[in-house]
PDB file of N, CA and C in Angstrom:
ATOM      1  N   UNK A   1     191.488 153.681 233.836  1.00  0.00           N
ATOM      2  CA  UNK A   1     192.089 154.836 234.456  1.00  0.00           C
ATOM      3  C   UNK A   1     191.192 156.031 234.209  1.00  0.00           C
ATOM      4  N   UNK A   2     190.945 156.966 235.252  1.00  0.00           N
ATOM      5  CA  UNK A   2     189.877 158.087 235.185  1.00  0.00           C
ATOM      6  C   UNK A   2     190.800 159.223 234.038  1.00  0.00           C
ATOM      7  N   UNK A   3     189.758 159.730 233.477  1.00  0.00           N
ATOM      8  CA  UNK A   3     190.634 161.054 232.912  1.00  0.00           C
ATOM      9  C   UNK A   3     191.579 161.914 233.643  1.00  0.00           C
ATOM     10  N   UNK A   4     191.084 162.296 235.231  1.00  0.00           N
ATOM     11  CA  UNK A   4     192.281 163.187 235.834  1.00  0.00           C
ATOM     12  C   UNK A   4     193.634 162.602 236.048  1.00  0.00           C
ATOM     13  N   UNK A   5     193.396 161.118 236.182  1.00  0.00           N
ATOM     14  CA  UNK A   5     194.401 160.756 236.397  1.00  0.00           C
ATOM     15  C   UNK A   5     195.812 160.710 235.174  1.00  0.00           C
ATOM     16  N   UNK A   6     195.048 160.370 233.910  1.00  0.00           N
ATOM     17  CA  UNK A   6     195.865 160.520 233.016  1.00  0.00           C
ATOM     18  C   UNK A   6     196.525 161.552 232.332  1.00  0.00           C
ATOM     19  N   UNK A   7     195.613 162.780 232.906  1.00  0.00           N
ATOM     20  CA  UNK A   7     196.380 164.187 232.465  1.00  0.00           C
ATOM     21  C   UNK A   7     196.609 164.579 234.340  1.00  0.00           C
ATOM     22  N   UNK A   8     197.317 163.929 234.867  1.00  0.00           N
ATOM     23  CA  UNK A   8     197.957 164.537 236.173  1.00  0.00           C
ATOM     24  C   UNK A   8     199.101 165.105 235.455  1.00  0.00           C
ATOM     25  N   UNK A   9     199.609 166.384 235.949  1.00  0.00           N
ATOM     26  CA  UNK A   9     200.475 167.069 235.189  1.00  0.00           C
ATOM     27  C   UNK A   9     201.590 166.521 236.204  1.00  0.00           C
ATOM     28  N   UNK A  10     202.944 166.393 235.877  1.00  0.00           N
ATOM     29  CA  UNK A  10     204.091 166.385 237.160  1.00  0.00           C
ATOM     30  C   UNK A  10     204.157 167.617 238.015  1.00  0.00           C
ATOM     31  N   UNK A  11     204.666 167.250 239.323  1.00  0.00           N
ATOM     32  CA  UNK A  11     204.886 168.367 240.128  1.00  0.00           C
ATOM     33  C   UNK A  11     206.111 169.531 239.802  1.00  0.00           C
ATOM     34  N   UNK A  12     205.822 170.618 239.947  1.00  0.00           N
ATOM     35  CA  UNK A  12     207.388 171.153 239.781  1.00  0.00           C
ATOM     36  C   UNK A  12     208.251 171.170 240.774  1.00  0.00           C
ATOM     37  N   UNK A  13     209.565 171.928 240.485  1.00  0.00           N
ATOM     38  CA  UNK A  13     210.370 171.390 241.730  1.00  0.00           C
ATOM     39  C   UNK A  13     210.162 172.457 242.719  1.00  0.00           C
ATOM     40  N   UNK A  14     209.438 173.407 242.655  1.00  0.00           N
ATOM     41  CA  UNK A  14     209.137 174.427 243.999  1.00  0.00           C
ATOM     42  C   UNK A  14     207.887 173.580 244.568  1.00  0.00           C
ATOM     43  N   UNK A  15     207.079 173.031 243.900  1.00  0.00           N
ATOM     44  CA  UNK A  15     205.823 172.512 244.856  1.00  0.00           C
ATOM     45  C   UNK A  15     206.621 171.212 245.623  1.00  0.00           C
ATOM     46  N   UNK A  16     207.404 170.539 244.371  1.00  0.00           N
ATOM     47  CA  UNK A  16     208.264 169.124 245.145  1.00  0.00           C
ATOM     48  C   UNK A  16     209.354 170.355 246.697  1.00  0.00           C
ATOM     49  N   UNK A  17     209.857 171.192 246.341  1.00  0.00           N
ATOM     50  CA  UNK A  17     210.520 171.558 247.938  1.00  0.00           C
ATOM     51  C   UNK A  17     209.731 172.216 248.577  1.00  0.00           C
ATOM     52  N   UNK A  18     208.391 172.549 248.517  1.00  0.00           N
ATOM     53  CA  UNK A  18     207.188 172.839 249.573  1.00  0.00           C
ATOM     54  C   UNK A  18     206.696 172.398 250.444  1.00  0.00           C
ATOM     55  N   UNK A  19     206.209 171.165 249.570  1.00  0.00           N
ATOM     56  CA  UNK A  19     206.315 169.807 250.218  1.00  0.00           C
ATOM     57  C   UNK A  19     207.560 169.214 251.189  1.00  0.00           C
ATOM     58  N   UNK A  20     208.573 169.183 250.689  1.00  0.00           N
ATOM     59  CA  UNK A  20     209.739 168.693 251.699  1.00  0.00           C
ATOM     60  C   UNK A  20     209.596 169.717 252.981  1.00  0.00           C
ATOM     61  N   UNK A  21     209.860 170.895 252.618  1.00  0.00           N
ATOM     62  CA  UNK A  21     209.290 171.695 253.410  1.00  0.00           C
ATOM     63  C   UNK A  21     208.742 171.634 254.883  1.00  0.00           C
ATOM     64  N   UNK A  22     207.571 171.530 254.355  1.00  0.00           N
ATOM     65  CA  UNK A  22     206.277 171.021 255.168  1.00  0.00           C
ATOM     66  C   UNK A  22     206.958 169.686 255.672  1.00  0.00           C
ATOM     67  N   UNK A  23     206.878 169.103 255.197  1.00  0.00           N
ATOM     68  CA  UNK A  23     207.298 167.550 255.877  1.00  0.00           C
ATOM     69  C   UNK A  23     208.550 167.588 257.327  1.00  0.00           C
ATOM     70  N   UNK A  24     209.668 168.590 256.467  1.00  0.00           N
ATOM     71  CA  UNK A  24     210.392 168.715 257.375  1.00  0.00           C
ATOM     72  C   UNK A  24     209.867 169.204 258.191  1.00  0.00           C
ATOM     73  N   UNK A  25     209.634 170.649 258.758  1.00  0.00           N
ATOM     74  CA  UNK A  25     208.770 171.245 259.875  1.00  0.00           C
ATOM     75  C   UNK A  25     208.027 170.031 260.797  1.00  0.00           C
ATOM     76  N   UNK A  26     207.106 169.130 260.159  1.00  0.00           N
ATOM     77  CA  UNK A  26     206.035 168.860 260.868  1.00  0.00           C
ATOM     78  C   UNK A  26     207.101 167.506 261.674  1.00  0.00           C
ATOM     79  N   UNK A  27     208.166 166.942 261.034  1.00  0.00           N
ATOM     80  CA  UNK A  27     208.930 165.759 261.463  1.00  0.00           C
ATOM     81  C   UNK A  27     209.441 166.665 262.393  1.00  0.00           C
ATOM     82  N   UNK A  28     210.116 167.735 262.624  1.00  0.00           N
ATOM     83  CA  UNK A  28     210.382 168.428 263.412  1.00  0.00           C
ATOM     84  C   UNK A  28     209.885 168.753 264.438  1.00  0.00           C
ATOM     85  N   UNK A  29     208.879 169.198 264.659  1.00  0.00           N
ATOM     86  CA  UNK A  29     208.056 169.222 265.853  1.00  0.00           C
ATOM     87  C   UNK A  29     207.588 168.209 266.548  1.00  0.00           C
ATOM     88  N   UNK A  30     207.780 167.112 265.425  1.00  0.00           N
ATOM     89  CA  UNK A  30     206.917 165.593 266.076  1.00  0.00           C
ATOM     90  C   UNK A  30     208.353 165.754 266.972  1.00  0.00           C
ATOM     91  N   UNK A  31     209.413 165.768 266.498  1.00  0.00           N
ATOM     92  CA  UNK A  31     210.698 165.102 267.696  1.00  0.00           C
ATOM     93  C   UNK A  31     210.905 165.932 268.571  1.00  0.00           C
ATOM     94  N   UNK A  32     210.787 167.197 268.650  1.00  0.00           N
ATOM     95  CA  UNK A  32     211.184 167.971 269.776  1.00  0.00           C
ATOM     96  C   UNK A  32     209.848 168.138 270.373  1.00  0.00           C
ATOM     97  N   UNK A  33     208.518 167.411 270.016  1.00  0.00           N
ATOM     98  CA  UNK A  33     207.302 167.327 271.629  1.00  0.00           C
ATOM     99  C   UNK A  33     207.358 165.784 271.486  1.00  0.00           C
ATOM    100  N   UNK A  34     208.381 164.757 271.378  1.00  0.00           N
ATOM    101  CA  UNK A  34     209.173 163.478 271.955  1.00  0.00           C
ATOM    102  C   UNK A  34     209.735 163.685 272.632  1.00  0.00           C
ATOM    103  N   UNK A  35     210.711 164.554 272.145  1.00  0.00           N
ATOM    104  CA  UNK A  35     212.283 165.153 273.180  1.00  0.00           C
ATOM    105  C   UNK A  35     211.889 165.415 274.891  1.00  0.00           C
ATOM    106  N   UNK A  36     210.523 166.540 274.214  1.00  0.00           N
ATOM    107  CA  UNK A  36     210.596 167.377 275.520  1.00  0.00           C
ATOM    108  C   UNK A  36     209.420 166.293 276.380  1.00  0.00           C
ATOM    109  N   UNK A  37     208.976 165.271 276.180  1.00  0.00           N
ATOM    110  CA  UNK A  37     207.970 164.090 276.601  1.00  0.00           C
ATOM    111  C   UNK A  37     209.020 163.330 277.427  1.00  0.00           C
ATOM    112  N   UNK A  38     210.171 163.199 276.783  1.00  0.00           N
ATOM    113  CA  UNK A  38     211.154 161.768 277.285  1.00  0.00           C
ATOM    114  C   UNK A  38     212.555 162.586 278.263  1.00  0.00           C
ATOM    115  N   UNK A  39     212.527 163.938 278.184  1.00  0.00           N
ATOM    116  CA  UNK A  39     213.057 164.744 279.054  1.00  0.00           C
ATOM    117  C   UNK A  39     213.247 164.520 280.305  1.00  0.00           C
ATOM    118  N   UNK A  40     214.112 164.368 281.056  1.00  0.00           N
ATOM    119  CA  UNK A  40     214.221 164.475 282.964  1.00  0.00           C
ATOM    120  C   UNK A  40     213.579 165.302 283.282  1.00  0.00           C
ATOM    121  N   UNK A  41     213.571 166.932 282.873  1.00  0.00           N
ATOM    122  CA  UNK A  41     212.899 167.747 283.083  1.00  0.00           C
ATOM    123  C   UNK A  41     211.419 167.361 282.985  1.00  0.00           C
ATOM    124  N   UNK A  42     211.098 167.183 282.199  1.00  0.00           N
ATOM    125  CA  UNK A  42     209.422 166.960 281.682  1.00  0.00           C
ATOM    126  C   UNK A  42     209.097 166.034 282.806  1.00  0.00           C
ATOM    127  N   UNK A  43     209.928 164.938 282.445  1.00  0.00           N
ATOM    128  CA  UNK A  43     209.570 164.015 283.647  1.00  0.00           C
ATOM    129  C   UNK A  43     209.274 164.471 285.173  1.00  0.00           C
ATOM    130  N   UNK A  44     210.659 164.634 285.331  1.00  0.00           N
ATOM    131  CA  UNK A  44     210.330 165.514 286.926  1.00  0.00           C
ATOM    132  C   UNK A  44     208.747 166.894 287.193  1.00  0.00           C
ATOM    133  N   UNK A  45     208.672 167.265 286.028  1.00  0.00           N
ATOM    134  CA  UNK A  45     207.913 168.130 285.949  1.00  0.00           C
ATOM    135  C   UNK A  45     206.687 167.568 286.352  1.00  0.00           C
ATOM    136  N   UNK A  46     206.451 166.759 285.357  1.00  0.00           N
ATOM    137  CA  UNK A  46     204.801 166.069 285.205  1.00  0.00           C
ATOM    138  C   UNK A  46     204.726 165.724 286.730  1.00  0.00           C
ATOM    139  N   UNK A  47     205.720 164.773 287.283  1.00  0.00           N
ATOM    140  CA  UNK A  47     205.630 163.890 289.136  1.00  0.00           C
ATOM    141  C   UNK A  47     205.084 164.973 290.087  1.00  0.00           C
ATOM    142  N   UNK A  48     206.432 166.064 289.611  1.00  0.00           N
ATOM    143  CA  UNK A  48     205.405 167.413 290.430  1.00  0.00           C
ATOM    144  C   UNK A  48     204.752 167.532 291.163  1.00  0.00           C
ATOM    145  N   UNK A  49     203.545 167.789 289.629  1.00  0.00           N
ATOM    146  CA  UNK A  49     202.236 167.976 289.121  1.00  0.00           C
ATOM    147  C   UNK A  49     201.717 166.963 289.852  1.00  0.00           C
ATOM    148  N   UNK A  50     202.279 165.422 289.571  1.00  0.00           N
ATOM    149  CA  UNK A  50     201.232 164.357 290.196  1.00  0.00           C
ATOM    150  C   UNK A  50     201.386 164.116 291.733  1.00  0.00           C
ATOM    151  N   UNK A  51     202.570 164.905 292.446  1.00  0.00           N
ATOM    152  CA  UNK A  51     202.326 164.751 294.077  1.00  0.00           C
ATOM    153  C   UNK A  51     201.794 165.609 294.091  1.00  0.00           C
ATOM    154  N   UNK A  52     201.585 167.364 293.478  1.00  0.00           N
ATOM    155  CA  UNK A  52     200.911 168.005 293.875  1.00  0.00           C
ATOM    156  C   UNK A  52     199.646 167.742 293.877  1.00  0.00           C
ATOM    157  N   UNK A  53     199.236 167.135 292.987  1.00  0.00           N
ATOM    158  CA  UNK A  53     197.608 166.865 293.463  1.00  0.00           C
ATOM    159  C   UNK A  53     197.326 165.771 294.067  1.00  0.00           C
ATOM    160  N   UNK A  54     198.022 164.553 294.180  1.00  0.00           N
ATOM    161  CA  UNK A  54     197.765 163.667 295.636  1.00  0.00           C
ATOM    162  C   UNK A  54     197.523 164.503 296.862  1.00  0.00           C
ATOM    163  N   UNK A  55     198.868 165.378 296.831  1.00  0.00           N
ATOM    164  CA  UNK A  55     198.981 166.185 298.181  1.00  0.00           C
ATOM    165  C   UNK A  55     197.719 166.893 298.568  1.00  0.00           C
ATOM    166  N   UNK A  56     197.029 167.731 297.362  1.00  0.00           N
ATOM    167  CA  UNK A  56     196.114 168.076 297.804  1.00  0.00           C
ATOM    168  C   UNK A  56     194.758 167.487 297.953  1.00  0.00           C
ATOM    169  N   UNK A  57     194.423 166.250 297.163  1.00  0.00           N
ATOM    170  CA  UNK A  57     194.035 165.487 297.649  1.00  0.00           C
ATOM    171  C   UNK A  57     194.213 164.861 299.244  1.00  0.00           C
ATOM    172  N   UNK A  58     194.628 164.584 299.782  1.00  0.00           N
ATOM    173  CA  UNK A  58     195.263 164.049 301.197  1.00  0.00           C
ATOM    174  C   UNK A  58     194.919 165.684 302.002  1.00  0.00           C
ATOM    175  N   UNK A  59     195.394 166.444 301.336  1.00  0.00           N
ATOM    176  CA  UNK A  59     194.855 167.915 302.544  1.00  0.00           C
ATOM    177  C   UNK A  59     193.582 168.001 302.594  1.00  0.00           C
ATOM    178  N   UNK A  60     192.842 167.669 301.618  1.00  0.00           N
ATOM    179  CA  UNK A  60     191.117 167.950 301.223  1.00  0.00           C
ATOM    180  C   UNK A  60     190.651 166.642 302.258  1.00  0.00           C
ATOM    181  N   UNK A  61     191.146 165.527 302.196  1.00  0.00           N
ATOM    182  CA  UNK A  61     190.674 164.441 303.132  1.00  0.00           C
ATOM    183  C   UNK A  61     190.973 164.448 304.420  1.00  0.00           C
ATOM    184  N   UNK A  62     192.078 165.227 304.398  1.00  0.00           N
ATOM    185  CA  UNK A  62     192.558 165.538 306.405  1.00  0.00           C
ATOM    186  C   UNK A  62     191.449 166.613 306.713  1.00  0.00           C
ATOM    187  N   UNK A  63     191.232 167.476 306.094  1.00  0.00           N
ATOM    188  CA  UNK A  63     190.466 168.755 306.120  1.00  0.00           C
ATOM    189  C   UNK A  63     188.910 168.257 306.721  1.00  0.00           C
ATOM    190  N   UNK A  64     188.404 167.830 305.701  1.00  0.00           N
ATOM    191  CA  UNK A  64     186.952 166.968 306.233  1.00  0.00           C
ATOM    192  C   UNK A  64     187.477 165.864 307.598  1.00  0.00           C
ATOM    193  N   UNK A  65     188.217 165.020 307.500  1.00  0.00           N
ATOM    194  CA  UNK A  65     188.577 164.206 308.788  1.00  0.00           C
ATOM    195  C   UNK A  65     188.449 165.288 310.214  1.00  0.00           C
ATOM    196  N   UNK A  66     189.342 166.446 310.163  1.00  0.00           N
ATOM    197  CA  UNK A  66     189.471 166.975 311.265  1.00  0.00           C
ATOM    198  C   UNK A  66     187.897 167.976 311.290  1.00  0.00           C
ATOM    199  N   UNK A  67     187.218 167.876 310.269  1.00  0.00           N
ATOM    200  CA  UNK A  67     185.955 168.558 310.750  1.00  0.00           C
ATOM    201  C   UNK A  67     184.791 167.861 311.271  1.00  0.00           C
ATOM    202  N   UNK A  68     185.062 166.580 311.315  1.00  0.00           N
ATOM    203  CA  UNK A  68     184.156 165.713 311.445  1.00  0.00           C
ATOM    204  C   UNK A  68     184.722 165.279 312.355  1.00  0.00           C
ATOM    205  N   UNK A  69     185.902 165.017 313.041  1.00  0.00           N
ATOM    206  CA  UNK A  69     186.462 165.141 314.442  1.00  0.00           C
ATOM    207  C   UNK A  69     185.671 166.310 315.411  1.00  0.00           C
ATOM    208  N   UNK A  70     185.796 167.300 315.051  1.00  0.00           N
ATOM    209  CA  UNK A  70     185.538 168.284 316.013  1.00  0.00           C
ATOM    210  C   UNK A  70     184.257 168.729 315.924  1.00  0.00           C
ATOM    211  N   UNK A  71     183.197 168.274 315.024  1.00  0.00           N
ATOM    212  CA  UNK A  71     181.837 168.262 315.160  1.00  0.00           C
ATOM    213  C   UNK A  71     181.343 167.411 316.163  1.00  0.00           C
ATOM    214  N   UNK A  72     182.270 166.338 316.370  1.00  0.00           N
ATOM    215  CA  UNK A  72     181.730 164.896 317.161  1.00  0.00           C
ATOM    216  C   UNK A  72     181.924 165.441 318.499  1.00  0.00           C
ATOM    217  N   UNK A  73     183.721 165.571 318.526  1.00  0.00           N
ATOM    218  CA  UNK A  73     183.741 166.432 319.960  1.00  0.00           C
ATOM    219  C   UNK A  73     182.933 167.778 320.376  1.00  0.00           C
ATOM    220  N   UNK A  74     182.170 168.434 319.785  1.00  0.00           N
ATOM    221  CA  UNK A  74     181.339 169.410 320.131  1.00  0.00           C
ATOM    222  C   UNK A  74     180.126 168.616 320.626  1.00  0.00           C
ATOM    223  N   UNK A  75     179.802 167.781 320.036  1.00  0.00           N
ATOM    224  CA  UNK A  75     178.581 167.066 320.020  1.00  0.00           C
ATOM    225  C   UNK A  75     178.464 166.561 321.779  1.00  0.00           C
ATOM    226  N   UNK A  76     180.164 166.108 322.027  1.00  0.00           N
ATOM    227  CA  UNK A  76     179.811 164.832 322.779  1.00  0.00           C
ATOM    228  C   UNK A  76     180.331 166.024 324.480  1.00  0.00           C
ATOM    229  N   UNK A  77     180.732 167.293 324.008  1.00  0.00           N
ATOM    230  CA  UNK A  77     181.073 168.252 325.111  1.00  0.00           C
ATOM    231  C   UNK A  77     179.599 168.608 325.387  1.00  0.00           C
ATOM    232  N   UNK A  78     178.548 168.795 324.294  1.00  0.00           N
ATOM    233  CA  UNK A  78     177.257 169.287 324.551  1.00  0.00           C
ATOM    234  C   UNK A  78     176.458 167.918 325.411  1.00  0.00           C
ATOM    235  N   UNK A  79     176.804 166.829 324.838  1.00  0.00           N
ATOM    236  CA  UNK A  79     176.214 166.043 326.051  1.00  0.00           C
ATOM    237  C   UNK A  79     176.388 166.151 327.527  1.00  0.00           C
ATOM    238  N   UNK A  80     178.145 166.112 327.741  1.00  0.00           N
ATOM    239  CA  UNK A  80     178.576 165.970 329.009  1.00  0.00           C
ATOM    240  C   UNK A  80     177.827 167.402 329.465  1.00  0.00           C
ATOM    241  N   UNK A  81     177.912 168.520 328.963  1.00  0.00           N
ATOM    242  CA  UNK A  81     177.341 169.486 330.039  1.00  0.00           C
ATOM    243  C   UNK A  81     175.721 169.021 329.836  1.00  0.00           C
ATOM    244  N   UNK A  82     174.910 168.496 329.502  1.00  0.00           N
ATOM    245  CA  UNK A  82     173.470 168.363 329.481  1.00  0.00           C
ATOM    246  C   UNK A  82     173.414 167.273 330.686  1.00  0.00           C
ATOM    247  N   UNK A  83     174.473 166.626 330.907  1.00  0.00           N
ATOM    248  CA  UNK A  83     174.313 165.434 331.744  1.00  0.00           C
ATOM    249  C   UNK A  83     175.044 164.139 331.137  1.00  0.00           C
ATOM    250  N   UNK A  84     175.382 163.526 330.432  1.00  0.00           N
ATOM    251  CA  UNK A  84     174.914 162.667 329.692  1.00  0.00           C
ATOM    252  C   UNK A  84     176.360 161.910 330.467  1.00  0.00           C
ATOM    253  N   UNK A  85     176.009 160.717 331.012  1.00  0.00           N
ATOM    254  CA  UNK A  85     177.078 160.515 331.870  1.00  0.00           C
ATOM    255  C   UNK A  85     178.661 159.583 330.546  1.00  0.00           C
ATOM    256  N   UNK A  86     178.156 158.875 329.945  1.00  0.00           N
ATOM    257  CA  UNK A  86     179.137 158.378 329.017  1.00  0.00           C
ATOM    258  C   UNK A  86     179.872 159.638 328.217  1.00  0.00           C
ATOM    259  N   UNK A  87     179.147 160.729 328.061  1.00  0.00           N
ATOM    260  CA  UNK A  87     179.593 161.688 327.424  1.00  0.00           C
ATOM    261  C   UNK A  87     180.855 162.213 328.350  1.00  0.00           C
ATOM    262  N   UNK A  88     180.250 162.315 329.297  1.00  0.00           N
ATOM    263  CA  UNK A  88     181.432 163.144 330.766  1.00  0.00           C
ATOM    264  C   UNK A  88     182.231 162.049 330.932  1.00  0.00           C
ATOM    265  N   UNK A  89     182.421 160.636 330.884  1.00  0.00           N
ATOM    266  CA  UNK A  89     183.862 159.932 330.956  1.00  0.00           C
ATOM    267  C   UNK A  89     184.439 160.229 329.495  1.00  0.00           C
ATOM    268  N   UNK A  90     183.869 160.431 328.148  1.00  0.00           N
ATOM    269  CA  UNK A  90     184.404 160.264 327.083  1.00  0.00           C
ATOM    270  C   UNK A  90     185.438 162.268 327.357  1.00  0.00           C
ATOM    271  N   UNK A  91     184.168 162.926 327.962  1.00  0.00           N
ATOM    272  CA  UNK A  91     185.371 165.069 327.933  1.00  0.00           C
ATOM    273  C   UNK A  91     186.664 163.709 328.918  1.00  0.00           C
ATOM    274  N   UNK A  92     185.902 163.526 330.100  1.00  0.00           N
ATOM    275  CA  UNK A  92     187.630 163.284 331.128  1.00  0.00           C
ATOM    276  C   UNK A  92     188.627 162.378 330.761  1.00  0.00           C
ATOM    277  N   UNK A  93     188.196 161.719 329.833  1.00  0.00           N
ATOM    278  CA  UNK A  93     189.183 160.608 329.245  1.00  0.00           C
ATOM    279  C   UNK A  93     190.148 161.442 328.213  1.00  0.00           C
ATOM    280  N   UNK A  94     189.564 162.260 327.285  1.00  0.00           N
ATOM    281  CA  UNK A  94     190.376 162.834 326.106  1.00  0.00           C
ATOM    282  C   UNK A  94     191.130 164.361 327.085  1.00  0.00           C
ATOM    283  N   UNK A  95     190.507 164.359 327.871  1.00  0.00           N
ATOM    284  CA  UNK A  95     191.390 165.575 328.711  1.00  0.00           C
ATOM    285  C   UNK A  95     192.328 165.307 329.538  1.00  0.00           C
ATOM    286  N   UNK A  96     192.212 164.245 330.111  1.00  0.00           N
ATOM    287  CA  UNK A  96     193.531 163.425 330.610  1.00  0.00           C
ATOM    288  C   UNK A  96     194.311 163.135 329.643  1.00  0.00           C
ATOM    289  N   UNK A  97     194.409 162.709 328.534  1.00  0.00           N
ATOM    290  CA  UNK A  97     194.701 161.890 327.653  1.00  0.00           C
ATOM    291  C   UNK A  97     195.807 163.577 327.006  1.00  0.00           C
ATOM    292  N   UNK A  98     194.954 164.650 326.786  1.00  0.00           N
ATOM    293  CA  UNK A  98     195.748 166.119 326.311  1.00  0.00           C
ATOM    294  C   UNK A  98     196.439 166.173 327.156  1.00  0.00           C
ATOM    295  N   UNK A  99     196.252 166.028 328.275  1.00  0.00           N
ATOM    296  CA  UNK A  99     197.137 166.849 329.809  1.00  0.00           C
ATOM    297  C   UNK A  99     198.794 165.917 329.542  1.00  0.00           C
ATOM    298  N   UNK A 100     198.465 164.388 329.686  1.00  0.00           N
ATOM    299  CA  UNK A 100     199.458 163.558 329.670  1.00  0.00           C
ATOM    300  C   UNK A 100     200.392 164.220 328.376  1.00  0.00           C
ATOM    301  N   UNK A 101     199.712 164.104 327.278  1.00  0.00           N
ATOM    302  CA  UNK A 101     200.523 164.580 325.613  1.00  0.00           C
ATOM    303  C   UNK A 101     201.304 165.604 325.848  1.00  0.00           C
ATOM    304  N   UNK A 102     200.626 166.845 326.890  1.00  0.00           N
ATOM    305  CA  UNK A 102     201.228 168.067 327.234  1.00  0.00           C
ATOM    306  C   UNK A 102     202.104 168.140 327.450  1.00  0.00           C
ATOM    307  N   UNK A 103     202.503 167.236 328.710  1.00  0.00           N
ATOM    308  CA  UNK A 103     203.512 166.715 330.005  1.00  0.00           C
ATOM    309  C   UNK A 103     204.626 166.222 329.543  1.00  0.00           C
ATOM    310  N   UNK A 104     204.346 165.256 328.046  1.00  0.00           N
ATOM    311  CA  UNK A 104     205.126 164.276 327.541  1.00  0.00           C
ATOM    312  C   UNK A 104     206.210 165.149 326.850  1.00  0.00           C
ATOM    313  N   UNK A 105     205.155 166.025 326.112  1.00  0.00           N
ATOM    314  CA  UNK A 105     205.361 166.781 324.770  1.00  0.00           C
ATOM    315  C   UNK A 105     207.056 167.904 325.581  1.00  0.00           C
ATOM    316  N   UNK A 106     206.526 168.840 326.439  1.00  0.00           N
ATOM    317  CA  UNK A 106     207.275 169.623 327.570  1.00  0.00           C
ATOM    318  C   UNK A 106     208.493 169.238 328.192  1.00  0.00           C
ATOM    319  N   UNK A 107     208.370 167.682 328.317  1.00  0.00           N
ATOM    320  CA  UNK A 107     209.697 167.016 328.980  1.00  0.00           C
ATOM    321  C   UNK A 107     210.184 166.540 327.771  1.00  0.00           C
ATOM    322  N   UNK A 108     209.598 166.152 326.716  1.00  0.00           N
ATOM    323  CA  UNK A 108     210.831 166.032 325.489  1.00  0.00           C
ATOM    324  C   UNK A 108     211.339 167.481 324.722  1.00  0.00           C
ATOM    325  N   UNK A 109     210.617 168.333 325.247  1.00  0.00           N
ATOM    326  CA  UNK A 109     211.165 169.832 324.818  1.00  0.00           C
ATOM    327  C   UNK A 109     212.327 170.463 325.501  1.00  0.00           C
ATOM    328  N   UNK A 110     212.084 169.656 327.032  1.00  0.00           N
ATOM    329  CA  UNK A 110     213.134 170.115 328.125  1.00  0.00           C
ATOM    330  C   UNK A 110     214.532 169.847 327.696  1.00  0.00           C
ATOM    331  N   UNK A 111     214.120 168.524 327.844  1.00  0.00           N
ATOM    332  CA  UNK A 111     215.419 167.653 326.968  1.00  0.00           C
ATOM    333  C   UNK A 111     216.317 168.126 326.328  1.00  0.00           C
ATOM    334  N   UNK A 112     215.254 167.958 325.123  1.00  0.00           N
ATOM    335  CA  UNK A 112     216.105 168.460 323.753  1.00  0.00           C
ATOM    336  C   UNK A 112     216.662 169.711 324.136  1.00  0.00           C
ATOM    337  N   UNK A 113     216.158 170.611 324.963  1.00  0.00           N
ATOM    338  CA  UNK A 113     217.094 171.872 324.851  1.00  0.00           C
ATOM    339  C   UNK A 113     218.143 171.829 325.913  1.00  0.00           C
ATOM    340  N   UNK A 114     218.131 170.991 326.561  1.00  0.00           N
ATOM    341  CA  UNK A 114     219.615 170.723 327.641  1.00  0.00           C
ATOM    342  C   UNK A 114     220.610 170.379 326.673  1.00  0.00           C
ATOM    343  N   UNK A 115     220.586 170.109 325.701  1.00  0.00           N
ATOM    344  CA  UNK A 115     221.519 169.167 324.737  1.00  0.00           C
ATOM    345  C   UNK A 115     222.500 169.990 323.806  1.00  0.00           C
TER     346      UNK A 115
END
């Protein structure tokens, strides 16, 4: 046995409830950041958090999609006016194609408001 060990003096009873003390506090906090972990609230909270950033994820990917849509269609309007004959069925195909959506869109608007 080392010398410190054999003259370890006992604790007194203010360092022994310092200690409890401490112990308590820190058991304390361990359960109420459990509590607030295993919470509905917390829960619901965190999902949130995790559709909110899918969501914006999915906006950041529609975002580039529709810019890279309408780079193509610029691209393929700059053909049709240069000439480019596949280009000029691809403007009259997607412009028929708006006109019809228009038409569709207008008579289910009609509709619905007769109702």
């Amino acid at each position: 046995m080392s010398e410190s060990m054999s003259e370890a003096r006992p604790s007194t009873p203010e360092e022994i409830e310092a200690r409890l003390r401490d112990t308590r506090a820190q058991l304390a906090a361990s359960v109420d950041a459990l509590a607030e972990r295993v919470s509905p609230q917390a829960q619901a909270r965190a999902a949130g958090e995790q559709l909110g950033a899918r969501l914006a994820q999915e906006r950041d990917r529609l975002v580039d999609r529709v810019s890279e849509v309408r780079r193509r269609a610029v691209e393929t309007v700059e053909r049709a006016q240069e000439g480019d004959e596949a280009a000029r069925r691809t403007v009259a195909v997607v412009a028929g194609g708006a006109v019809a959506a228009a038409a569709a869109l207008g008579s289910l608007l009609r509709r619905g408001s007769r109702r």
